[in-house]
Protein backbone atom coordinates (compact mmCIF):
# COMPACT_ATOMS: atom_id res chain seq x y z
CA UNK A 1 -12.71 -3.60 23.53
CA UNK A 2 -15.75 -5.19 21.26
CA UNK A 3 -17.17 -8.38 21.44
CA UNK A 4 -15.39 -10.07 19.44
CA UNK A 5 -18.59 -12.45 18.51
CA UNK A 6 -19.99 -9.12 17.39
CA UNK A 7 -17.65 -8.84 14.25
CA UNK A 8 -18.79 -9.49 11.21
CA UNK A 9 -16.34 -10.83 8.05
CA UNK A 10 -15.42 -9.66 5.03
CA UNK A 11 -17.38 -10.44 2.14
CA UNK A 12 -16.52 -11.11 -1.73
CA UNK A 13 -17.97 -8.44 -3.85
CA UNK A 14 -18.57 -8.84 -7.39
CA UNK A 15 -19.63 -6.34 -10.11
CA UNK A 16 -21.61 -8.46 -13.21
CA UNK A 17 -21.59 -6.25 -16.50
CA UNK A 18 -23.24 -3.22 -14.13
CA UNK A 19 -24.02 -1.03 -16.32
CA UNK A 20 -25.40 3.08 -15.46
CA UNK A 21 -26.95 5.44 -18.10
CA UNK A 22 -28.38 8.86 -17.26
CA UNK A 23 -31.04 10.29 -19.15
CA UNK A 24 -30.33 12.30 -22.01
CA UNK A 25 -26.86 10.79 -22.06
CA UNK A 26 -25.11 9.20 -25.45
CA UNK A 27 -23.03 7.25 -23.43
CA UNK A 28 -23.49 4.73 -20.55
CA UNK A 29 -21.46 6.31 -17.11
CA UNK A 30 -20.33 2.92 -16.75
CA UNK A 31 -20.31 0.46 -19.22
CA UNK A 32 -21.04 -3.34 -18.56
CA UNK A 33 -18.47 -3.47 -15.90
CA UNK A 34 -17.49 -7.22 -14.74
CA UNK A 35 -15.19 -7.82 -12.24
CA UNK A 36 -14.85 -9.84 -8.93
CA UNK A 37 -12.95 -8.56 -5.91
CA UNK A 38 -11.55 -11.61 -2.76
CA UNK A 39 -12.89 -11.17 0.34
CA UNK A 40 -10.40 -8.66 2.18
CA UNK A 41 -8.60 -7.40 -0.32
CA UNK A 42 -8.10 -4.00 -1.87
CA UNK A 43 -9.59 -3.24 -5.40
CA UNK A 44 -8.94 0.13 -6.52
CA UNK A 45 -10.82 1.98 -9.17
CA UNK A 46 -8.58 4.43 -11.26
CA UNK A 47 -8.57 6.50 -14.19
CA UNK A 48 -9.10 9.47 -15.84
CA UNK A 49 -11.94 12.70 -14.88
CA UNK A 50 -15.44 11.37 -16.77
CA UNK A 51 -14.19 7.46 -16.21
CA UNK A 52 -17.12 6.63 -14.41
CA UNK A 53 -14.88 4.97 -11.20
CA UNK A 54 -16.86 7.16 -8.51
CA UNK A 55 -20.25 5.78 -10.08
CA UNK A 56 -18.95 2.25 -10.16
CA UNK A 57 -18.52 2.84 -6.29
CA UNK A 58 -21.67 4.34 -5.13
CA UNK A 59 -23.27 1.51 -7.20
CA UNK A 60 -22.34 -0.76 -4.65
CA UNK A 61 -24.27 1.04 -1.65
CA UNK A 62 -27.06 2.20 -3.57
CA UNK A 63 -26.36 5.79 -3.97
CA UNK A 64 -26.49 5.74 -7.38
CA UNK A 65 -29.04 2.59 -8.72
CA UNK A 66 -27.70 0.10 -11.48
CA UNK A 67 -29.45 0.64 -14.28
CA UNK A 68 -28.87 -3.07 -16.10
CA UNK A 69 -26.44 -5.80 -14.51
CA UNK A 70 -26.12 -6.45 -11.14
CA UNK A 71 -23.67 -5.76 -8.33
CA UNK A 72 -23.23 -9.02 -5.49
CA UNK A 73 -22.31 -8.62 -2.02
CA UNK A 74 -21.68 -11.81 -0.22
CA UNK A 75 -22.91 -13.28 -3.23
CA UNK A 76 -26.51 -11.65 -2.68
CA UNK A 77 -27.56 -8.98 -4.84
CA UNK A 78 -27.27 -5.16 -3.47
CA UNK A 79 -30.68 -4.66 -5.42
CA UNK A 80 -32.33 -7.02 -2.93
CA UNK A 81 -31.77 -5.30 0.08
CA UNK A 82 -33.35 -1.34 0.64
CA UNK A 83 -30.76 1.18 0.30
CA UNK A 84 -30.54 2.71 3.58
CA UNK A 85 -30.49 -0.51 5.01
CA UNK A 86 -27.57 -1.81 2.59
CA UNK A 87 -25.79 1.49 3.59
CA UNK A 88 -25.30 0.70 7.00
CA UNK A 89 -23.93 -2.73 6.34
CA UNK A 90 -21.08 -0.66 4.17
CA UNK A 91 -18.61 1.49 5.52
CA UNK A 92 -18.01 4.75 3.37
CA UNK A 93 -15.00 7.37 3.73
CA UNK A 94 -15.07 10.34 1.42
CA UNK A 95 -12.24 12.89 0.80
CA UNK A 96 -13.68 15.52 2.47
CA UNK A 97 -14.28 13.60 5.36
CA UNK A 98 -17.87 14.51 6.35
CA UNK A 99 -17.73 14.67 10.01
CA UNK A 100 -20.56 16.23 11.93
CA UNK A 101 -19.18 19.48 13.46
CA UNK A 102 -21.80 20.29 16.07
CA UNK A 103 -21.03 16.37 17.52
CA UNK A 104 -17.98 14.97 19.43
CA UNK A 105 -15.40 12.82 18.04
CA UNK A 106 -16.66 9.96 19.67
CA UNK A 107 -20.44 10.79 18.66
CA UNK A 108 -19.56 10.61 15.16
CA UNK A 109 -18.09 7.26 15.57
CA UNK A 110 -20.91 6.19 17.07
CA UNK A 111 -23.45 7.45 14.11
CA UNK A 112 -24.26 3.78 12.55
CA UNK A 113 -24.14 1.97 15.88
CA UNK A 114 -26.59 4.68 16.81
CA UNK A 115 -28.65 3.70 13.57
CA UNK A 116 -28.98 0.15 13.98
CA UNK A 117 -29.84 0.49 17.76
CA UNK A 118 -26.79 -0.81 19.58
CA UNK A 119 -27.21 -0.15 23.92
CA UNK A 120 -24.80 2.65 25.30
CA UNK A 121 -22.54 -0.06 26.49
CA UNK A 122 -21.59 -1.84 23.67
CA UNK A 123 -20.70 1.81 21.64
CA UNK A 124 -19.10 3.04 24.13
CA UNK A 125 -16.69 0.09 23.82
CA UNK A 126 -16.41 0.43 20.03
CA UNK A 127 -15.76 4.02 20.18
CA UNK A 128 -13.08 3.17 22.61
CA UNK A 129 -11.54 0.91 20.63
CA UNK A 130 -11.72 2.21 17.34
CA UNK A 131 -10.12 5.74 18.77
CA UNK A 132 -7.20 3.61 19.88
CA UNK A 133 -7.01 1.49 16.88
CA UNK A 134 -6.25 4.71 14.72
CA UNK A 135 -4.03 5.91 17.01
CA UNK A 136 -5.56 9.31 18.92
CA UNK A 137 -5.89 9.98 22.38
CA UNK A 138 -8.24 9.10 24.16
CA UNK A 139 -9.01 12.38 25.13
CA UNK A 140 -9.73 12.71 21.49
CA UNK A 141 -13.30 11.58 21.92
CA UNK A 142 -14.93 14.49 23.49
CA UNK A 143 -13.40 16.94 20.75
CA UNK A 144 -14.88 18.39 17.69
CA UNK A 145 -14.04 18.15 14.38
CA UNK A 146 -12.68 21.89 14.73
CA UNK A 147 -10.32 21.24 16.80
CA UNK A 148 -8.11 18.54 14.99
CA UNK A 149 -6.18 18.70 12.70
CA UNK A 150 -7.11 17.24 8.93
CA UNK A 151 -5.04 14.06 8.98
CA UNK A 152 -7.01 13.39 12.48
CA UNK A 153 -10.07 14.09 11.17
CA UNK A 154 -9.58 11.73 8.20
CA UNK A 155 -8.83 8.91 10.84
CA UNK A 156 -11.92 9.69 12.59
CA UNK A 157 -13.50 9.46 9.12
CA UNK A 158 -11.73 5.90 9.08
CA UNK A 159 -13.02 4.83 12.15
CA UNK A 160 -16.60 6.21 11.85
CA UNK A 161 -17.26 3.90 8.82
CA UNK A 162 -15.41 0.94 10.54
CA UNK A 163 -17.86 1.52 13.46
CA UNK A 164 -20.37 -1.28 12.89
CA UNK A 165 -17.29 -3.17 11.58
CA UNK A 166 -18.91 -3.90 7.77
CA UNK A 167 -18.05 -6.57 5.66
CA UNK A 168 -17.32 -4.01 2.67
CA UNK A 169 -16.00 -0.17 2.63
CA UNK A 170 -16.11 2.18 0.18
CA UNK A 171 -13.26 4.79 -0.26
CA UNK A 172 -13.36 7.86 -2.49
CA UNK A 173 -9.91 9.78 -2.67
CA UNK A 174 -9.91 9.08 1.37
CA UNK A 175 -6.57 10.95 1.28
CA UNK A 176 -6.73 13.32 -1.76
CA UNK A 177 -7.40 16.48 0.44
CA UNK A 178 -4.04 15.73 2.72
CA UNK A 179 -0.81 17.02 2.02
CA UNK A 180 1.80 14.97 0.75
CA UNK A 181 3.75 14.11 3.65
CA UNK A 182 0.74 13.21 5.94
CA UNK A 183 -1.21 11.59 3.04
CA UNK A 184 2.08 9.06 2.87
CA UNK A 185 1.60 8.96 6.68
CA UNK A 186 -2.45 7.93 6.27
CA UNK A 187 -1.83 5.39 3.38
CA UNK A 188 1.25 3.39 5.55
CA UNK A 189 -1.42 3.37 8.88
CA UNK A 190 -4.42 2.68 6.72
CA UNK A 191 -2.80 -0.30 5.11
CA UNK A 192 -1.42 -1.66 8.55
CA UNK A 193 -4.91 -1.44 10.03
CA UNK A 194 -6.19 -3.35 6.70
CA UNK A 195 -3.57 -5.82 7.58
CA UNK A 196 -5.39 -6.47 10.86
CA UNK A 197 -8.93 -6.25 9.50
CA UNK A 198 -8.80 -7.39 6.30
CA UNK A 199 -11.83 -5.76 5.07
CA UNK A 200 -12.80 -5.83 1.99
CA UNK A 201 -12.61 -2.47 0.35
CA UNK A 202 -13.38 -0.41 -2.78
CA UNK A 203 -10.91 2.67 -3.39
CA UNK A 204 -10.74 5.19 -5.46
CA UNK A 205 -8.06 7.24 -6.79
CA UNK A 206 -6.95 9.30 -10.06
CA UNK A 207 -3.29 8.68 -8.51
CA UNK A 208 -2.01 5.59 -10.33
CA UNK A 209 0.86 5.40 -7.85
CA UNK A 210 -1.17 5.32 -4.79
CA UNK A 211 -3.10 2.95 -6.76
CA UNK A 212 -0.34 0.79 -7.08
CA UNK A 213 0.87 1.18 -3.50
CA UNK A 214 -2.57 0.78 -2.25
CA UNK A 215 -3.90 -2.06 -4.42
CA UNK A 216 -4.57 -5.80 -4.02
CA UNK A 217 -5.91 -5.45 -7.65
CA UNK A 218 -5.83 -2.63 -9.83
CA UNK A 219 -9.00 -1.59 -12.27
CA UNK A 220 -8.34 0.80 -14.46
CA UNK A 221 -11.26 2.72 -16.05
CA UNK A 222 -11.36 5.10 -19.41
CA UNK A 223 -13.66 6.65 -20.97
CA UNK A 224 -17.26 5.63 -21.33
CA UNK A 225 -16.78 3.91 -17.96
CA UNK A 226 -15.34 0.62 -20.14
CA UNK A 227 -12.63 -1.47 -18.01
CA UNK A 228 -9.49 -1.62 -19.69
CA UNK A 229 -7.72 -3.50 -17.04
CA UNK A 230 -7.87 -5.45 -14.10
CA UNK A 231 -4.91 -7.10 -12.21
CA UNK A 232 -2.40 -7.12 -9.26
CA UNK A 233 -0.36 -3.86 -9.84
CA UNK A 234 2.99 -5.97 -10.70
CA UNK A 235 0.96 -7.56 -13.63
CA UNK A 236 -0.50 -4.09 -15.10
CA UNK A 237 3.13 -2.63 -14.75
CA UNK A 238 4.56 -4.97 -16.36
CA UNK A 239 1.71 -6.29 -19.10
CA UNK A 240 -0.14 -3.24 -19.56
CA UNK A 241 -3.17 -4.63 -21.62
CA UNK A 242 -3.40 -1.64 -23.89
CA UNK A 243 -2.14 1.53 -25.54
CA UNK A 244 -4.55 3.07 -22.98
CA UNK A 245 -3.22 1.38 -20.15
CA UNK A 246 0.23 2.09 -21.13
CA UNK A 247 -0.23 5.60 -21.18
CA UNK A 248 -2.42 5.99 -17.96
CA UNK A 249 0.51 4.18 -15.85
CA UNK A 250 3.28 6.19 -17.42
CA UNK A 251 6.88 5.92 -19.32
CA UNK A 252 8.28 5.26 -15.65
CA UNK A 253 6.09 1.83 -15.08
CA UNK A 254 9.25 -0.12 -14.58
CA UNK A 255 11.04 2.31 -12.24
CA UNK A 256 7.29 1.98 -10.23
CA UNK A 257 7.83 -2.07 -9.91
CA UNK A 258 10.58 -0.86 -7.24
CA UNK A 259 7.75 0.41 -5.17
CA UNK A 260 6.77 -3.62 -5.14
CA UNK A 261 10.22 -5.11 -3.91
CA UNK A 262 12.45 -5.18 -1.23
CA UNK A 263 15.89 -5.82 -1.18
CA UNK A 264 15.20 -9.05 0.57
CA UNK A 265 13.32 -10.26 -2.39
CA UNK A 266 16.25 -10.33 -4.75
CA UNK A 267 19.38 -11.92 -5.51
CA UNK A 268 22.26 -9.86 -3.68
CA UNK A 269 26.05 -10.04 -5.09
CA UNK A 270 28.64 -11.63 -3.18
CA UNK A 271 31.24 -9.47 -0.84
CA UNK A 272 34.22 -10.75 0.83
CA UNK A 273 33.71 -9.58 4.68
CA UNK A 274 37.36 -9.05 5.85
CA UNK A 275 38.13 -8.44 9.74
CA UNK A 276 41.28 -6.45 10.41
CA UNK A 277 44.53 -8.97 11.49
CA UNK A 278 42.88 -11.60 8.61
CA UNK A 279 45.93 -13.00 6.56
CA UNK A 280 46.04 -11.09 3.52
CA UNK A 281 46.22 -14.30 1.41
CA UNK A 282 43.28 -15.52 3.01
CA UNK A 283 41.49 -12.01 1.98
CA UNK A 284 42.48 -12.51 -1.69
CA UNK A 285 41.09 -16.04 -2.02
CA UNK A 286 37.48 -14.59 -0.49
CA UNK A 287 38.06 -11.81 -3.13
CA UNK A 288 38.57 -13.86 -5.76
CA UNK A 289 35.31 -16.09 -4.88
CA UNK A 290 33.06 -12.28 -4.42
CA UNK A 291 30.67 -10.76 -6.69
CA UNK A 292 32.35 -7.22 -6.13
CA UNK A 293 36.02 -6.50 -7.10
CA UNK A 294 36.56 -4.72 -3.55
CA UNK A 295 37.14 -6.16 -0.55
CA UNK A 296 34.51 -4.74 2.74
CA UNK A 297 35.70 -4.45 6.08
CA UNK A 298 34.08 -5.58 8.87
CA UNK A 299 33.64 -5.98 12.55
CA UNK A 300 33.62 -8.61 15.04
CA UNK A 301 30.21 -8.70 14.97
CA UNK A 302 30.16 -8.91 10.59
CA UNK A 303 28.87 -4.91 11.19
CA UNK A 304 30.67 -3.41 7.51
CA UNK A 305 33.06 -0.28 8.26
CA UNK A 306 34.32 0.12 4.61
CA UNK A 307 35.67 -0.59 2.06
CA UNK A 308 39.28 -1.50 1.89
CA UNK A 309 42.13 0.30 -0.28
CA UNK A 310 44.80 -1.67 -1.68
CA UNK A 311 47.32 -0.58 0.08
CA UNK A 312 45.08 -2.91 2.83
CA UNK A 313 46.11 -6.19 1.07
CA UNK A 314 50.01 -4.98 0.65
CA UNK A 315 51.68 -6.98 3.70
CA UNK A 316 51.06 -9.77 5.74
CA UNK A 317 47.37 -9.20 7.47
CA UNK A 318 44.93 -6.92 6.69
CA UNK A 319 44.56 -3.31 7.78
CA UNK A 320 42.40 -0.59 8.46
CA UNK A 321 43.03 1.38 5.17
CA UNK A 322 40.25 2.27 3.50
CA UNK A 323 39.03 3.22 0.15
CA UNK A 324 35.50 4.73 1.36
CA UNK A 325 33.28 4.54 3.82
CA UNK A 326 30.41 1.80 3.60
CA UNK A 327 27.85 4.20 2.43
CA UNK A 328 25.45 3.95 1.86
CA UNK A 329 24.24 1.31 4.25
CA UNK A 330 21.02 -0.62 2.80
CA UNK A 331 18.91 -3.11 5.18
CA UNK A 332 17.43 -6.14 3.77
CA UNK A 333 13.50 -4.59 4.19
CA UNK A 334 14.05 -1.28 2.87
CA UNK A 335 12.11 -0.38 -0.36
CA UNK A 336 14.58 -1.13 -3.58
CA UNK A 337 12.95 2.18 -5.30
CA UNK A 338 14.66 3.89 -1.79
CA UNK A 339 17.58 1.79 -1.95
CA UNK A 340 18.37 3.30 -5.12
CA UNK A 341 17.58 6.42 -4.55
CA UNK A 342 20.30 5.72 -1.62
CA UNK A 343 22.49 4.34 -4.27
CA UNK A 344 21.94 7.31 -6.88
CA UNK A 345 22.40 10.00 -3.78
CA UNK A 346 25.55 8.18 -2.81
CA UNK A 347 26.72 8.29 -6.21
CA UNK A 348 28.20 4.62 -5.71
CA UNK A 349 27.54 1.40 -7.75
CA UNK A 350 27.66 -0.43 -4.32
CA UNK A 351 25.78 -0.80 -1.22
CA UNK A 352 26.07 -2.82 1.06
CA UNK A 353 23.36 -4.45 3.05
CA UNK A 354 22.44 -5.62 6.22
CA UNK A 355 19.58 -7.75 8.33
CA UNK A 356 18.39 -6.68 11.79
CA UNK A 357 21.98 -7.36 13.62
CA UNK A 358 23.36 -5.21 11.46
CA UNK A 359 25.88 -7.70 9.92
CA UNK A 360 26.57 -7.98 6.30
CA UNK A 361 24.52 -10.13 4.30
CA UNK A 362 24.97 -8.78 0.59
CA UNK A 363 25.89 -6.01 -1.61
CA UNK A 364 22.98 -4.80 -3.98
CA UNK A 365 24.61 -3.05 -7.12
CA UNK A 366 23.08 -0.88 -10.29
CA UNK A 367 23.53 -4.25 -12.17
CA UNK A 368 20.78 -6.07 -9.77
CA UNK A 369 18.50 -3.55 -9.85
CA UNK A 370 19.08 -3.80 -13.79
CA UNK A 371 18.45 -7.42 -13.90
CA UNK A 372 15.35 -7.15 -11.69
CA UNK A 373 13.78 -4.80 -13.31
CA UNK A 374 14.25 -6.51 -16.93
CA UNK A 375 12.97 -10.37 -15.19
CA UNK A 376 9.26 -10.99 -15.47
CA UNK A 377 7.94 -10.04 -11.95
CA UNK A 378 6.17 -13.82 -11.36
CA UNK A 379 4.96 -13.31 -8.00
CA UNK A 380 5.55 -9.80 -6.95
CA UNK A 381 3.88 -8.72 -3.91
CA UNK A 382 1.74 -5.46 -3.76
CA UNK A 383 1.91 -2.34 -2.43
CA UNK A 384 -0.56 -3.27 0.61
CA UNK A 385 1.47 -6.63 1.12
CA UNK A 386 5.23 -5.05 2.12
CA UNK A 387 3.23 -3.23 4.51
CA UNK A 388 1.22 -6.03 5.92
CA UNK A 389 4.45 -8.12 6.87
């Protein structure tokens, strides 16, 4: 592994009306863009084709120069510092990847530590470490590009720009070129390795809901390369800024606040947890004090088996009659926007949930969902943080 005294931190990085016009051009590119992203958190640039969000990134390293405002890194300027020195102090991860073909897996890593003159020792250790941190073989190093597959290379993309472990990375459509299942796949293990890092990053996407998912803060670009909004993805969901704003994030935005909660994070309904041999007048009083008219059974451990008919409740103790199974089974961390999909696939009003023993703890209902998504989301978390915990 690295020396640790070798890593640097992530840096605050703030854009101050940075403005880019191309000769011959009516309009500015981008358009006195302002906007200040916390040190190790995720800002992602979105909007439509012509929005200017690419340019707004490669302002930041220099590939494309500022033409009035300024862009600060660290709180220093990017326009003090020579480009291709600047570029090495930023990581950058393009959708096509980029890898050198003719060099190993573990030469490309090593590209920028190769640049700024780091001994043999030392990269072999980051190479190491960064090919285990993304979760390849370690065999993996003396391939080629060729010979992996595209999700694999796009991790070695990862890791080559986290090589000299920068303060600042630059993503454009990382995962855009990946199909659909491994591109969910990337985005979970990308955001669990920001979790660790905490770099701070600049992505960019034309996908408003990998925006969302991806996003400490959301900045959503339109045409002329003027900002039309900038805030944690429960806050543009739910206070779209504009007509603009409310048309880029879609009809849907309140069915997308799901993608920002999990059933932990709301207020489950009351179920009377009945254990078979339980007096049946001592069932009807927990019944009567439940959020749900129907009694769930469960097992010596509070595990739920079902819910109970009434022909249950009929004599003296309870028994094992039941009125359907307890599907569909929800756990306290899933997703709600999967917990009603569960719900909706189930065709039930009910689920009932459960923590990590497995015991009861809740039932979430069509009628919390409806109250959640109709409260003001105060403090939702992002995208980036359900996968962080």
């Amino acid at each position: 592994m690295g020396d640790p005294s070798d890593r640097s931190t992530a840096e605050p990085l703030e854009f101050r009306e940075a403005t880019k016009r191309y000769p011959g051009s009516a309009k500015p590119a981008v358009d006195a863009l302002s906007l200040k992203v916390p040190a190790g958190e995720i800002c992602v640039l979105v909007g439509p084709s012509g929005c200017g969000k690419t340019t707004a990134m490669r302002m930041v390293n220099r590939m494309i120069d500022i033409t009035d405002g300024d862009i600060l890194l660290g709180g220093r300027s990017v326009r003090d510092r020579k480009p291709a020195e600047l570029r090495r102090e930023i990581g950058y991860v393009i959708q096509h990847i980029g890898l050198f073909p003719h060099r190993t897996i573990g030469e490309n890593i090593a590209t920028v530590p190769g640049l700024l003159g780091w001994d043999k020792k030392r990269t072999n250790a980051r190479v190491e470490e960064l090919i285990e941190l993304i979760g390849l073989p370690p065999e993996t190093r003396s391939r080629y590009p060729g010979q992996l597959s595209g999700g694999q290379r796009q991790r070695v993309g990862v890791a080559r720009a986290l090589a000299s472990d920068p303060p600042v990375m630059l993503m454009d459509e990382p995962f855009g070129a990946i199909d659909p299942i491994n591109r969910e796949r990337l985005q979970n293990e990308f955001l669990r390795l920001q979790a660790e890092l905490r770099k701070t990053i600049v992505f960019v996407t034309h996908d408003i809901d990998e925006a969302i998912k991806m996003g400490d803060r959301i900045a959503i670009l339109q045409e002329g390369g003027k900002l039309a909004q900038y805030a944690p993805p429960a806050e543009l969901l739910m206070y779209p800024a504009s007509r603009f704003v409310e048309d880029f994030v879609g009809s849907d935005r309140a069915l997308k606040r799901l993608a920002l909660q999990r059933v932990r994070d709301i207020d489950l309904w009351k179920a009377a947890a009945i254990r078979v041999g339980t007096p049946v007048a001592d069932a009807r009083a927990a019944l009567d004090e439940a959020d749900v008219p129907y009694p769930m059974l469960v097992d010596e451990r509070g595990r739920p088996k079902g819910w109970l008919s009434d022909r249950a409740l009929t004599g003296e103790r309870v028994t094992d009659e039941l009125r359907s199974p307890a599907q569909p089974i929800v756990e306290l961390d899933d997703v709600l926007r999967d917990a009603l999909a569960d719900l909706l696939s189930s065709e039930t009003r009910y689920g009932a949930v459960v923590g990590h023993d497995g015991a009861l703890a809740g039932v979430l209902s069509l009628e919390v969902i409806q109250h959640f998504l109709h409260a003001a989301p105060a403090a939702s978390p992002t995208g980036a943080d359900l996968l962080r915990e």
